[in-house]
N, C-alpha and C. Protein backbone atom coordinates (compact mmCIF):
# COMPACT_ATOMS: atom_id res chain seq x y z
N UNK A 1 0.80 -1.20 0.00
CA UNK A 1 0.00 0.00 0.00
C UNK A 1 0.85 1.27 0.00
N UNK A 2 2.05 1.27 0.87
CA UNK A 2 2.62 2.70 0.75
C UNK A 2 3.64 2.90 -0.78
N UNK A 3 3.41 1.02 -1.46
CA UNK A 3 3.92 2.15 -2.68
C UNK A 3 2.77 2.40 -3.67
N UNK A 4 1.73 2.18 -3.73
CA UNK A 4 0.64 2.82 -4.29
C UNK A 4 0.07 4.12 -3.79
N UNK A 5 0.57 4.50 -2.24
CA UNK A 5 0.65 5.47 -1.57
C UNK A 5 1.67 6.72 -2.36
N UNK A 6 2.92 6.40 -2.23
CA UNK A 6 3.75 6.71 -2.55
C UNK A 6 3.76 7.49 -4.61
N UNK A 7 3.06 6.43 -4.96
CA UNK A 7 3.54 6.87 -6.56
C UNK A 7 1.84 8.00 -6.49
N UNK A 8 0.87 7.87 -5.63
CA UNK A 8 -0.27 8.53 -5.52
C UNK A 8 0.34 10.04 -5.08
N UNK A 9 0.94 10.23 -4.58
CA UNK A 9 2.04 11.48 -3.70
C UNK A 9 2.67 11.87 -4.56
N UNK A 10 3.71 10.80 -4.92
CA UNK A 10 4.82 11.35 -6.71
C UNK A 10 3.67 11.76 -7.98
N UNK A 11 2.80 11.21 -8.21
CA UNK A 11 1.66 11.69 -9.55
C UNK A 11 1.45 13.13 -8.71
N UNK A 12 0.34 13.60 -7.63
CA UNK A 12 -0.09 14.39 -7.55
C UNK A 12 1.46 15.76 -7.15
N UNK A 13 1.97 15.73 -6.71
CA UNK A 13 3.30 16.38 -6.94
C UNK A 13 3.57 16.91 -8.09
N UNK A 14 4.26 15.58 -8.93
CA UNK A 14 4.04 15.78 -10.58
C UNK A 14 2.88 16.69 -11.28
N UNK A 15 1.90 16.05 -10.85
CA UNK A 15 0.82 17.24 -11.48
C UNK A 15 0.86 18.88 -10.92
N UNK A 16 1.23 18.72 -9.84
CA UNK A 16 1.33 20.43 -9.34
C UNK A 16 2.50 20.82 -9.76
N UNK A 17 3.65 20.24 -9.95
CA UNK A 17 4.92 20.72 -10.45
C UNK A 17 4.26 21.39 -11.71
N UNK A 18 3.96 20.42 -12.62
CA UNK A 18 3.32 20.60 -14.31
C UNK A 18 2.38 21.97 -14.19
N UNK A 19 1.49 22.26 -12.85
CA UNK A 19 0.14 23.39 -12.81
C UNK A 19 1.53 24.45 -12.56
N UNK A 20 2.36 24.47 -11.78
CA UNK A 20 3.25 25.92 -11.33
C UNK A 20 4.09 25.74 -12.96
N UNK A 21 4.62 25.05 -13.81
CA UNK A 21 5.15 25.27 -14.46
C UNK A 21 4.69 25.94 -15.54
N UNK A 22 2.94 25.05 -15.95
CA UNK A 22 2.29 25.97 -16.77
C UNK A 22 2.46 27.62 -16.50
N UNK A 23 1.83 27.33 -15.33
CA UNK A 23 1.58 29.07 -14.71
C UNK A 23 2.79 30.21 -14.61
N UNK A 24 3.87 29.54 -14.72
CA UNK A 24 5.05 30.51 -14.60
C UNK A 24 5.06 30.28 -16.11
N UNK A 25 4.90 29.21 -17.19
CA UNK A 25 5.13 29.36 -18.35
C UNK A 25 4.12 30.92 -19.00
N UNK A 26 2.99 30.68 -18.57
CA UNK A 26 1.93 31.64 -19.20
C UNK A 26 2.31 33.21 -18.50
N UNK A 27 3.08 33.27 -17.24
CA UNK A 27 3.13 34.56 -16.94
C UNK A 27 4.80 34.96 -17.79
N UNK A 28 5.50 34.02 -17.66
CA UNK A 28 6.86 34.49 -18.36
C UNK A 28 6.23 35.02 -20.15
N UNK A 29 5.46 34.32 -20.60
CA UNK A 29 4.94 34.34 -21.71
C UNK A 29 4.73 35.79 -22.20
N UNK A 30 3.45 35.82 -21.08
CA UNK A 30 2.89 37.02 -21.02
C UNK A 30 3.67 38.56 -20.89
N UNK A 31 4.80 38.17 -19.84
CA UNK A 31 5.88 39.51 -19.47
C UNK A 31 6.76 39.52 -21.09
N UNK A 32 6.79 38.05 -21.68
CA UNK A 32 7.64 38.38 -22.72
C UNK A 32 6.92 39.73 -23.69
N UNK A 33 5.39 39.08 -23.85
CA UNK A 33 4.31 39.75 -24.54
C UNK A 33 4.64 41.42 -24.75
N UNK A 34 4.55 41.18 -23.68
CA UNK A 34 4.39 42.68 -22.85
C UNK A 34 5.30 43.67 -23.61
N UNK A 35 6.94 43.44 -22.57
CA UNK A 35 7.92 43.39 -23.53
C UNK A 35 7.96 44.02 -24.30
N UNK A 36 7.80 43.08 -25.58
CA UNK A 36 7.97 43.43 -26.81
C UNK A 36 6.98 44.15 -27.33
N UNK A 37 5.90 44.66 -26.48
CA UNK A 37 5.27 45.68 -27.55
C UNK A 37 5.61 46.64 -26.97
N UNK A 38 5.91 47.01 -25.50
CA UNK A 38 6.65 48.14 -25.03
C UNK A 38 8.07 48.59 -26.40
N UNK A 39 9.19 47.50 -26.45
CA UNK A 39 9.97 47.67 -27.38
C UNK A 39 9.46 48.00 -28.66
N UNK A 40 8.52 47.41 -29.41
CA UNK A 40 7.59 47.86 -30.41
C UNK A 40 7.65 49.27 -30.60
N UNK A 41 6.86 49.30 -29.26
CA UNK A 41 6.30 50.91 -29.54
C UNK A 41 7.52 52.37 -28.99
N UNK A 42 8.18 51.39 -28.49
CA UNK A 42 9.57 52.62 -28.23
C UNK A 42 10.02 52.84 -29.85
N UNK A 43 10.66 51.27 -30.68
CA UNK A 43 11.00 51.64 -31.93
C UNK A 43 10.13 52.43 -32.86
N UNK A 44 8.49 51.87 -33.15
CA UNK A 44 7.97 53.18 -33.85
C UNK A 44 7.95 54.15 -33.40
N UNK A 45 8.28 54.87 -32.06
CA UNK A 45 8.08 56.19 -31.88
C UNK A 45 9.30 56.74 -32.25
N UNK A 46 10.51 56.06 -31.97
CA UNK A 46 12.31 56.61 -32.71
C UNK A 46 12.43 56.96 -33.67
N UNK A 47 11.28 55.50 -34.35
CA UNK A 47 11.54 55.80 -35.74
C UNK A 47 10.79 56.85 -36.45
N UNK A 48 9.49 57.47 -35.91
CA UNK A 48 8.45 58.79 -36.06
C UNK A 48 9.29 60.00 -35.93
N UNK A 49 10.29 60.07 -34.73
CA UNK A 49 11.18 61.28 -34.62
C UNK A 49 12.12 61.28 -35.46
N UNK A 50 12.87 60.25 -35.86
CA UNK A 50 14.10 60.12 -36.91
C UNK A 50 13.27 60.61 -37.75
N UNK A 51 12.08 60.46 -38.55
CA UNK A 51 11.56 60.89 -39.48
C UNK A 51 11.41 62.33 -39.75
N UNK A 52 10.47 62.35 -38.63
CA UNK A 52 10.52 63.97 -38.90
C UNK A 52 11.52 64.52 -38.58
N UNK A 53 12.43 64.39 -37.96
CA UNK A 53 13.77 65.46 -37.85
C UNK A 53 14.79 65.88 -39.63
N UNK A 54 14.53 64.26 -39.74
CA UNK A 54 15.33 64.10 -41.29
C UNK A 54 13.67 65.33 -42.27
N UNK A 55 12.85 64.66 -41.75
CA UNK A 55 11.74 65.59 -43.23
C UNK A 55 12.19 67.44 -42.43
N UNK A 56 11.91 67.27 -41.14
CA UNK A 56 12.33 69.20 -41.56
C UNK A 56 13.85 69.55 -41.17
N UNK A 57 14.92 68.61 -41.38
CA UNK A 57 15.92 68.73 -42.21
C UNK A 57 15.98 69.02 -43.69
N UNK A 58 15.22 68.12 -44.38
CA UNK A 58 15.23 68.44 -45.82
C UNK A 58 14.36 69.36 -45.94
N UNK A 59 13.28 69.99 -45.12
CA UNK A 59 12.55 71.28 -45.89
C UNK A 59 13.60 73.00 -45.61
N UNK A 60 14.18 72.66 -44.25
CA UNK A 60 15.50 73.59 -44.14
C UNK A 60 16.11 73.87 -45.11
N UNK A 61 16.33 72.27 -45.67
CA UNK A 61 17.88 72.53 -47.08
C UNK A 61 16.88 72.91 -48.62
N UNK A 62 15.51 72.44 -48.38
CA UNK A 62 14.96 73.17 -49.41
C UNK A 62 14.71 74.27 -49.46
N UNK A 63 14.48 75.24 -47.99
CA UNK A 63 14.27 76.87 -48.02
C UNK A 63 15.67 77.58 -48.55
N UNK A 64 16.67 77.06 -47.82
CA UNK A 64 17.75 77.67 -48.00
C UNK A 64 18.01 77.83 -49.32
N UNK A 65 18.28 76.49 -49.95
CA UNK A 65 18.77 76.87 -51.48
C UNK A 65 17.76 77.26 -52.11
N UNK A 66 16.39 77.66 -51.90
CA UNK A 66 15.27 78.47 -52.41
C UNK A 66 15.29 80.17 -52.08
N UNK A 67 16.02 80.53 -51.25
CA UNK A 67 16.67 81.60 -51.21
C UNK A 67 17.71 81.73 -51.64
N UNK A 68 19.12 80.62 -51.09
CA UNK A 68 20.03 81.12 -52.59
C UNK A 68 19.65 81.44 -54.04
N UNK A 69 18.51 80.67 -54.13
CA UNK A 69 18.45 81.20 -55.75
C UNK A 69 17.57 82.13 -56.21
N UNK A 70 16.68 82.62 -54.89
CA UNK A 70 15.90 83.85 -55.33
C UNK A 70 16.84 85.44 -55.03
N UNK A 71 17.72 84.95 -54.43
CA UNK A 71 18.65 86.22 -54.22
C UNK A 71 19.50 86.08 -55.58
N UNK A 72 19.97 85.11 -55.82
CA UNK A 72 20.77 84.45 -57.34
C UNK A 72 19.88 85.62 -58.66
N UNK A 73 18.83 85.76 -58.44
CA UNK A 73 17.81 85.68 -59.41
C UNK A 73 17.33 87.31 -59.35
N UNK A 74 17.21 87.80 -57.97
CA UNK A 74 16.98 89.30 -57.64
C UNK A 74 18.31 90.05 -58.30
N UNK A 75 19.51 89.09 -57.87
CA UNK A 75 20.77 90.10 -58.52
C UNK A 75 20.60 89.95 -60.02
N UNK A 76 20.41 88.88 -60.64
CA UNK A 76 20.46 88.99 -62.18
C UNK A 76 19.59 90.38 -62.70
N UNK A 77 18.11 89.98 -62.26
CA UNK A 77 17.07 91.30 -62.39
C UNK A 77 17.18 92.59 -62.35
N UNK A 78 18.55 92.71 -61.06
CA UNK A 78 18.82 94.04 -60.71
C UNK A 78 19.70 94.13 -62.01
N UNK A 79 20.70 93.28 -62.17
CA UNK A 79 21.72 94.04 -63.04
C UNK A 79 21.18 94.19 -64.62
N UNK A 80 19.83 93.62 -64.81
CA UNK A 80 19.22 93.47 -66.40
C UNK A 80 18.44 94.76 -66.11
N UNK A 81 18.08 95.11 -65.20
CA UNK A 81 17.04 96.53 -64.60
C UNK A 81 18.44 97.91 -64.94
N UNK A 82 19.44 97.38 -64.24
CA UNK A 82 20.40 98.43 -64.73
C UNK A 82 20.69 98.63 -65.94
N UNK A 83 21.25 98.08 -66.67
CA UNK A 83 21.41 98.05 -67.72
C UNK A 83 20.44 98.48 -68.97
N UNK A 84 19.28 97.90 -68.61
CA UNK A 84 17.79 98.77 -69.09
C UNK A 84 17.18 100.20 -69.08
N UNK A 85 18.03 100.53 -68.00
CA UNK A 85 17.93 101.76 -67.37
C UNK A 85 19.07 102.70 -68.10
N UNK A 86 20.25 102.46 -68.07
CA UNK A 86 21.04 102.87 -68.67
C UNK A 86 21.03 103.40 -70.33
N UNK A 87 20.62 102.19 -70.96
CA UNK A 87 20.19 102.20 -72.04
C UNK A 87 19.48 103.05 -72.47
N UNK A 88 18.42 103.03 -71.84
CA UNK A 88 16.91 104.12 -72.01
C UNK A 88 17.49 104.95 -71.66
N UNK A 89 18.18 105.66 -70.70
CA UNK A 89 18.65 106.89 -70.11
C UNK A 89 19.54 107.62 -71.17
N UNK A 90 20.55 106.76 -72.04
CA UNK A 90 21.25 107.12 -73.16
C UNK A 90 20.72 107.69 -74.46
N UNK A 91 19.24 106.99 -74.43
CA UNK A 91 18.34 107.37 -75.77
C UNK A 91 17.63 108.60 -75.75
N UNK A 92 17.24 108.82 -73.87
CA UNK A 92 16.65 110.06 -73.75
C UNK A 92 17.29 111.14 -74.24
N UNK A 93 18.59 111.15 -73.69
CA UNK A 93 19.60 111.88 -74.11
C UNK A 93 19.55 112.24 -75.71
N UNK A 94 19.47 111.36 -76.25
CA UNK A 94 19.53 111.52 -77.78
C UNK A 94 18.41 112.12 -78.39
N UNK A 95 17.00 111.94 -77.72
CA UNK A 95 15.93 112.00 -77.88
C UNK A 95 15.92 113.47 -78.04
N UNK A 96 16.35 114.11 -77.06
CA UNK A 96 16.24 115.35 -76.37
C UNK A 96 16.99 116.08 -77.52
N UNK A 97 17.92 115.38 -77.85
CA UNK A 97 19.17 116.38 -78.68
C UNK A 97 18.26 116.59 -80.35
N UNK A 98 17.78 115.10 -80.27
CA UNK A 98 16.80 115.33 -81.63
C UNK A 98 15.49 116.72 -81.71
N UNK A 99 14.82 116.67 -80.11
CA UNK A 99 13.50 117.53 -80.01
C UNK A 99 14.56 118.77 -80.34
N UNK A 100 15.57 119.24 -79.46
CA UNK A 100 16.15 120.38 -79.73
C UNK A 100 16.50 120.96 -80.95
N UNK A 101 17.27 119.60 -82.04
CA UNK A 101 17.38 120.24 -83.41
C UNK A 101 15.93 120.50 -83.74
N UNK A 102 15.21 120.01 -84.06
CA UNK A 102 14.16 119.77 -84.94
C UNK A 102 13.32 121.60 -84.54
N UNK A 103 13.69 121.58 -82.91
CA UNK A 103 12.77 122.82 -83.00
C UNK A 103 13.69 124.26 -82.95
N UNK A 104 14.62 124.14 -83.53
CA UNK A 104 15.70 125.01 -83.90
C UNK A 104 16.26 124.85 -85.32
């Protein structure tokens, strides 16, 4: 009897070993779970800031050289405005010298 006793003691043992093992299996499980969506969601949020830092990085480097080239573009204007100016200013001159003969 005490070894039918005995292996009755070793089974039910066994079976509670197997119930705590499940149970630490399902909570380790679960903390793994966990975990990794904490890590999850740390990486998409890194990766949301890397993003936008790099996008208004590149709208920076797009203003800038959008002003280099509207200043690029104001000086050309200015110096085609001068030169236009000049021009016309030379003809008045001539203009004038013509009204003068004509009415003399």
């Amino acid at each position: 009897m005490t070894t039918i006793s005995e292996a009755i003691t070793t089974i039910k043992k066994a079976e509670n070993d197997a119930d705590k093992l499940i149970e630490s299996t399902k909570e380790n499980s679960s903390e793994k779970i966990e975990e990794s969506r904490i890590k999850s969601k740390e990486i998409i949020e890194k990766s949301e800031e890397e993003a936008k830092s790099d996008a208004e990085n590149m709208l920076l480097d797009a203003e800038n050289k959008a002003r280099k080239e509207a200043v690029h573009i104001s000086n050309k204007t200015a110096e085609k405005i001068e030169i236009s100016t000049k021009t016309a200013m030379s003809k008045v001159e001539e203009a004038s010298d013509l009204v003068v003969k004509s009415i003399l």
